[in-house]
Structure formats: C-alpha cells, structure tokens
Protein backbone atom coordinates (compact mmCIF):
# COMPACT_ATOMS: atom_id res chain seq x y z
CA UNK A 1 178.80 -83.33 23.68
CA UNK A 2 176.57 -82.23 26.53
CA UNK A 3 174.73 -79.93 24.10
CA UNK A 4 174.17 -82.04 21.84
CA UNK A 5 172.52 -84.63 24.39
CA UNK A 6 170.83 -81.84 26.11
CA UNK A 7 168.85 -81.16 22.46
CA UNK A 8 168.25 -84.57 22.21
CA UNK A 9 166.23 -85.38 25.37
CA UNK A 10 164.50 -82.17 24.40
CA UNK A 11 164.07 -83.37 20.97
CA UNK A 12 164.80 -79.88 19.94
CA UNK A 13 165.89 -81.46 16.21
CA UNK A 14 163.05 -82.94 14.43
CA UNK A 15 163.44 -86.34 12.69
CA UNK A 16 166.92 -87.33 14.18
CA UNK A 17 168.27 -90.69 13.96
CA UNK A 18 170.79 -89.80 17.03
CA UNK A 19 169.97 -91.17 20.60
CA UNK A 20 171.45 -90.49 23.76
CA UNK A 21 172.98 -93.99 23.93
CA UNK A 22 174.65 -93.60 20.10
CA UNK A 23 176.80 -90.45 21.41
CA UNK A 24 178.09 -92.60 24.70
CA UNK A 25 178.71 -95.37 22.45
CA UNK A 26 180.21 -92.93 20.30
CA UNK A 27 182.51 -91.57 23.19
CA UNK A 28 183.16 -94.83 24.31
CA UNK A 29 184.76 -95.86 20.58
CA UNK A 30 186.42 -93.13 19.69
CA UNK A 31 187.53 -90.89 22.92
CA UNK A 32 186.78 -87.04 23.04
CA UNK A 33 186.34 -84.77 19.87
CA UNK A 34 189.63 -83.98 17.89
CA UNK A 35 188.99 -81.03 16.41
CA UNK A 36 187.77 -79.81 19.97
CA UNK A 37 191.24 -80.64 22.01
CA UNK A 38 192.83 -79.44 18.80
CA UNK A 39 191.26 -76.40 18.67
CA UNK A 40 189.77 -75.36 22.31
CA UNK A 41 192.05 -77.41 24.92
CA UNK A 42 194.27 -75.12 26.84
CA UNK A 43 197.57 -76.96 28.59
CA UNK A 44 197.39 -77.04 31.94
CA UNK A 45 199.78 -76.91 34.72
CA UNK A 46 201.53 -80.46 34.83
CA UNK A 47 202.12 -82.83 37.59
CA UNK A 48 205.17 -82.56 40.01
CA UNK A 49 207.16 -84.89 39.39
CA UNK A 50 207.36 -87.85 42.60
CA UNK A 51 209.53 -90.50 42.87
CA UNK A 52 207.94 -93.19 44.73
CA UNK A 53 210.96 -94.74 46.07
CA UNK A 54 211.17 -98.65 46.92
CA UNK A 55 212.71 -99.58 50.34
CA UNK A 56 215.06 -102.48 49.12
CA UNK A 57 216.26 -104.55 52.33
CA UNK A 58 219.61 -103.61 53.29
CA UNK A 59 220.52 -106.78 53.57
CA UNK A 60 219.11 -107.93 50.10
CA UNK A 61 221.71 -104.98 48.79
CA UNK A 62 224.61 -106.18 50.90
CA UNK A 63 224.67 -109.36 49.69
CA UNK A 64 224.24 -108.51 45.82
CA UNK A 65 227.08 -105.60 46.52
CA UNK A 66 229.62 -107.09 43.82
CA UNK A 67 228.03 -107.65 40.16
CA UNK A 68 228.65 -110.21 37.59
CA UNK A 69 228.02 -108.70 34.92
CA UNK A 70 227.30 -110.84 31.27
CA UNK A 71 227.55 -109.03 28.06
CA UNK A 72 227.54 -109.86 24.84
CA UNK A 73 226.30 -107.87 21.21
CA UNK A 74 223.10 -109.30 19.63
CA UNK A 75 221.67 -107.97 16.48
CA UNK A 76 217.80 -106.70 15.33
CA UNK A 77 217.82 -106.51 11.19
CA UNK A 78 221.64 -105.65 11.67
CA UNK A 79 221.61 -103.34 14.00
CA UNK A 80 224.13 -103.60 16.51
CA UNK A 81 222.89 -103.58 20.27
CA UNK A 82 225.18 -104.24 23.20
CA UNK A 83 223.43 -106.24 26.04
CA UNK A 84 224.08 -106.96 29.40
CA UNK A 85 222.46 -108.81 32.35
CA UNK A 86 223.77 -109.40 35.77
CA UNK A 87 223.85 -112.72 37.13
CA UNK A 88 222.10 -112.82 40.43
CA UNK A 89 219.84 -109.59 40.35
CA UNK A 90 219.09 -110.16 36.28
CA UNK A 91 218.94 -106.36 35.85
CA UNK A 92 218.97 -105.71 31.72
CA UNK A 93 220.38 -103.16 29.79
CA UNK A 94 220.34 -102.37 25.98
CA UNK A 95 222.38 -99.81 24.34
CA UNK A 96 222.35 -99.31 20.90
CA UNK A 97 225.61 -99.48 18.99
CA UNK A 98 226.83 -97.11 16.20
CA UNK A 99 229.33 -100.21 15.16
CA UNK A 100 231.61 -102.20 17.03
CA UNK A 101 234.65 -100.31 17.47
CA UNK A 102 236.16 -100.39 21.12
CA UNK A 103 235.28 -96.17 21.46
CA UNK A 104 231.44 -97.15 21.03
CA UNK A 105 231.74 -100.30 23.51
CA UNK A 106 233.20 -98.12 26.19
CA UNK A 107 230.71 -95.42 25.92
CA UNK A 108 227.80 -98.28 26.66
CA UNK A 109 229.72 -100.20 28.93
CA UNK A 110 230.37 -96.58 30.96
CA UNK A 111 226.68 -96.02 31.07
CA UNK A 112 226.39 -99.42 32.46
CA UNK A 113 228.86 -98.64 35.39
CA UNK A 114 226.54 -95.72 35.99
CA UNK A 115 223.83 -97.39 36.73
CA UNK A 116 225.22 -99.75 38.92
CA UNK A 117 227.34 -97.66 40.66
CA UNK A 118 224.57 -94.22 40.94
CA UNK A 119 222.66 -97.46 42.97
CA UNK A 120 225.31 -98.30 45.61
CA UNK A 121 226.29 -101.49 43.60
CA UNK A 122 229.87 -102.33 42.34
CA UNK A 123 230.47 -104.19 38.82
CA UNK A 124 233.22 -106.50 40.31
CA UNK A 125 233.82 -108.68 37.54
CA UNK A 126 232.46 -108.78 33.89
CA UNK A 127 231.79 -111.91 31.68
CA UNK A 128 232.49 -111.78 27.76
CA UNK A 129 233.55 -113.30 24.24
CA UNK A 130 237.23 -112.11 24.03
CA UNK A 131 236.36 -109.05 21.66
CA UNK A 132 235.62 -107.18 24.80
CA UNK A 133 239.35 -107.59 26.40
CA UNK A 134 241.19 -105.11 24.75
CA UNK A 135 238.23 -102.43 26.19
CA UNK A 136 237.97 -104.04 29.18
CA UNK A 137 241.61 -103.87 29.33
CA UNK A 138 241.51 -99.93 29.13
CA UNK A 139 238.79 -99.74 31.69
CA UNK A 140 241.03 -101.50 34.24
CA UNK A 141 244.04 -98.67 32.90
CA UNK A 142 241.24 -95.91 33.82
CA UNK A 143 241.30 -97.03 37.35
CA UNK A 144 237.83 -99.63 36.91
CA UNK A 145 238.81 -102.02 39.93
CA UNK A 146 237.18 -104.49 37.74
CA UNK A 147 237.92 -108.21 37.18
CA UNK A 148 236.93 -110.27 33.88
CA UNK A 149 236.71 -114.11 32.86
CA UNK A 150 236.46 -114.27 29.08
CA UNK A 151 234.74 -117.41 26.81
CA UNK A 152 237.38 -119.35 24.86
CA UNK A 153 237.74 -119.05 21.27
CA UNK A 154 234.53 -119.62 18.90
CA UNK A 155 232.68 -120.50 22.26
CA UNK A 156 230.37 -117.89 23.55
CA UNK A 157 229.45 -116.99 27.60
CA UNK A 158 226.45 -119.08 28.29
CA UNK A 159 224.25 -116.14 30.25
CA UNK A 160 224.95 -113.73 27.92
CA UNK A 161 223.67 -115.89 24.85
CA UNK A 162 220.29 -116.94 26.95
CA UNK A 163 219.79 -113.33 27.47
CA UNK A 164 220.58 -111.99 23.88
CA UNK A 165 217.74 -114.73 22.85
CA UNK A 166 215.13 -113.36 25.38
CA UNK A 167 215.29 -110.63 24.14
CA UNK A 168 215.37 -111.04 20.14
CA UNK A 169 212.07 -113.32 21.10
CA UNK A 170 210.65 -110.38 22.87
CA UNK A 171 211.20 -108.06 20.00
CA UNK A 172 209.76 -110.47 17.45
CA UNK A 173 206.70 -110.71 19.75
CA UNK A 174 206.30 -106.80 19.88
CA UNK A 175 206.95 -106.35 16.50
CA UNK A 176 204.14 -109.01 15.39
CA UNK A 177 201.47 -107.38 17.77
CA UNK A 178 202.04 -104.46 15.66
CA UNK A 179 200.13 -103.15 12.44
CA UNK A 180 202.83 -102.98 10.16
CA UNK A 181 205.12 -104.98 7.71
CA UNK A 182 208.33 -102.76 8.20
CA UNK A 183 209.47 -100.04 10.93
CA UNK A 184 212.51 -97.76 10.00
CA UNK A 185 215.85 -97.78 11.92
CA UNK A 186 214.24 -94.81 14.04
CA UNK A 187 211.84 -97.06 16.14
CA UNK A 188 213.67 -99.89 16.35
CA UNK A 189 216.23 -97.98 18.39
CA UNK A 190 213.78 -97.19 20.95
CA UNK A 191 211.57 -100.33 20.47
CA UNK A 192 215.05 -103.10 21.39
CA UNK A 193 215.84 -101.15 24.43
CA UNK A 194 212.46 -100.82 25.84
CA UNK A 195 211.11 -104.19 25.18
CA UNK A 196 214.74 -104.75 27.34
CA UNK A 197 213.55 -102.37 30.24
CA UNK A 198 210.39 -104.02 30.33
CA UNK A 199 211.76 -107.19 31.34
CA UNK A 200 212.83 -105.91 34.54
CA UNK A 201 209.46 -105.13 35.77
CA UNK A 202 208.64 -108.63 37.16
CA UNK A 203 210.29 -110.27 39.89
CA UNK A 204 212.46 -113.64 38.10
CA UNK A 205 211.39 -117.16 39.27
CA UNK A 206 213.73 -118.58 41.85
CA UNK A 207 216.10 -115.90 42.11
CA UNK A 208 216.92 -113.62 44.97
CA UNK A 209 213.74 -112.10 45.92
CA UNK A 210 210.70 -113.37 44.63
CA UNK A 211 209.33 -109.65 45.80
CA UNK A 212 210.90 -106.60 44.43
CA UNK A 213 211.83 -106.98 40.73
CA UNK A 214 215.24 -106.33 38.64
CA UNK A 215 214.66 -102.81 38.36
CA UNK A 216 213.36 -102.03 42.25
CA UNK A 217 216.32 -103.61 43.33
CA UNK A 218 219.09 -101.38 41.15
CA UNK A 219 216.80 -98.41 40.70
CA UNK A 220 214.39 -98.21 43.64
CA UNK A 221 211.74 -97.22 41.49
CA UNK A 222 208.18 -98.75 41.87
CA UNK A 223 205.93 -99.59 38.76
CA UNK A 224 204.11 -96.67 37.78
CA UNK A 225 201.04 -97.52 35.65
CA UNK A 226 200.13 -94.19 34.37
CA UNK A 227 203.62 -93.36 33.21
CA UNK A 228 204.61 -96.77 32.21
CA UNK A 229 201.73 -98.99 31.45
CA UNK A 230 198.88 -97.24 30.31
CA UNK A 231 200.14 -95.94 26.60
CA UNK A 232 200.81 -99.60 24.06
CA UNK A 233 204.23 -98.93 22.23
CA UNK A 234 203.69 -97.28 19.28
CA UNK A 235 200.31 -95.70 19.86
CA UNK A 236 198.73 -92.63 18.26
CA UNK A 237 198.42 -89.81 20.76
CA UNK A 238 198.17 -86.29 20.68
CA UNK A 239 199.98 -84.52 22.78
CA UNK A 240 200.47 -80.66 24.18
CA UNK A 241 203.58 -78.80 22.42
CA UNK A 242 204.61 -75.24 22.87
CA UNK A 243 203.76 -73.13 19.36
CA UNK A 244 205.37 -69.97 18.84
CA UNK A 245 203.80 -67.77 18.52
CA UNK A 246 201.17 -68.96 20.26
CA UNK A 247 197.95 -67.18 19.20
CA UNK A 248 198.03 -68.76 15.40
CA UNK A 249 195.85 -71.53 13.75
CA UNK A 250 198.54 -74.03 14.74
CA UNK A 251 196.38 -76.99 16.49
C-alpha cells in the first residue's frame, strides 16, 4: 500500500483514476490486503496470557457464601440445554445436553459445582421441577452436602422459568442480527451458551452490588474488550494456524 501511494504522489503512472484518498478509503472498507497476510504475514510471538483479577469485597463473598441455585432445561429448535441461575448473585450457566437421561444431568450439574466451588462459594441448596430428584438424590449419596426444594407436580420453579425465557429471547435476538435463514446444530451449541455468558457481564438492577457484575463476583475476572468484545459472533476472520510442513503454498 505505501508503494502504491508513494507512485501516486509522484504520478509515476500516467492517466490513473486512483488518488491517495481512494486507497485510505479503500483501507478503511475493506481492512489490509488478503492475499498479502495470506501470503507474506509471518506469526508472531503471542501475548502472555494475564489475568486481571477483580478484588470482590470480602464481605460481599461472605454473605453470598451459600447458593440457591435454580435450574431448569429449556430448549433452542429441540435442542436440549440445561440452565441454571443463582438467586442472589444471578450468575448463568448453559450446558448443552446430549438428552435428558440422569448420567447427562449430572455431568452439567458437576460442572456447575465446579464453578461455584473453584470460587470459594458453596451450592447449599438447589431449586427444580421434580425430574431432577432422583439425580439430585445421587449427588447427596456422593457426599454433595446439598439441600433441594422441588416445584409440585405440572407447576414449574418460578426463577428458573424467568431465566429459561431470558435467555430463549436473547438467542432469538442474536440469531435475527445475523445474515442467515438457518444455522446447523454446530453453532447453535456455542451460540445458546455464549449469548448465556454474556449476560453476566453487566451488573443486575437492584441486586447485591450494583458494581461488580455476575461473573466478577464468581469468577473474578474483569471485562476484557479485546478478548471478549471486539470480534461480533459469527464473524469472518482469518486467523494464524500451524501448517506442516511449513514451507508449502498453504496460505
């Protein structure tokens, strides 16, 4: 690009159409050359990685300690998802589900316990339809000190629901800002859990801090706009791999 406005301003090509401002306009539209970072563009050494950790009150902790946890299984074009959201802090999870078999709840319902637990949090007592018990039931057997207060027949627990429809709304609104009619089951089992994550990034009206959001409080983790923000879901991008060997044609 730089030669090509250096023989420009010297108007080394006779009769050209091109100006100086057409090739920033044109760099300014459509980003740096392809065939250039395909072809020329060496990888470089990449960033360390830094966690910019979020000093959460001790107090603030303390006094969320014990989790209520509220799950419940929604479906997206019906796929199966397990969701959960905890009644005080709203933290949100999303695990997809192979089916609904009690093997598959308590592998997403043991990821959950992670979570909470890798943050100094305890899941003290969990809120559910009564499909959940018999799991539940064999959590408590594996030594889970873990209470549970289960919906009555054909009724459904109230938080759960509310969050199972936040988050089908969310989806629908993704999924409408997108460019396409259909997406295959691949991308909607990334696009349902992170249109989930993303709801813990801002701090709930009314709720216990109207500072540090859902997922500073469990995670300690602040924002980070470069590795969160900056890239729309589902956006073209190329990106560095490692070809082997590497001194073919391969771009």
């Amino acid at each position: 690009m730089e030669d090509l406005k250096k023989i420009i301003r010297m108007n080394s090509v006779q009769d050209c159409p091109v100006t100086i401002e057409d090739i920033k306009l044109s760099e300014a539209i459509y980003g740096p050359d392809v065939p250039s970072l395909k072809g020329k563009v060496t990888r470089g050494r990449p960033s360390p990685v830094v966690e910019d950790i979020v000093e959460i009150p001790a107090e603030l902790v303390f006094r969320q300690h014990l989790v209520d946890l509220c799950i419940d299984t929604f479906y997206v074009n019906g796929l199966p998802f397990l969701a959960s959201i905890s009644k005080q802090i709203l933290y949100r999870t999303c695990n997809r589900l192979a089916d609904r078999t009690m093997k598959h709840y308590r592998s997403a319902l043991e990821e959950i316990f992670k979570i909470y637990e890798d943050s100094g949090f305890a899941i003290a007592r969990i809120h559910a339809d009564q499909e959940f018990k018999p799991v539940i039931l064999q959590l408590q057997e594996d030594g889970k000190m873990v209470a549970f207060n289960l919906a009555n027949a054909q009724e459904h627990q109230p938080h759960a629901e509310r969050n199972n429809r936040t988050i089908q709304e969310r989806v629908r609104a993704v999924f409408h800002s997108l460019p396409y009619q259909d997406l295959p089951i691949k991308l909607l089992n990334y696009m349902v859990p992170e249109v989930t994550r993303n709801l813990n990034f801002i701090p709930p009206k009314g709720r216990i801090s109207a500072y540090y959001s859902p997922r500073e409080i469990v995670t300690e983790k602040r924002l980070n706009y470069k590795k969160e923000c900056l890239i729309p879901f589902l956006s073209y991008v190329l990106a560095h791999d490692e070809p082997a060997p590497s001194n073919s044609q391969t771009p």
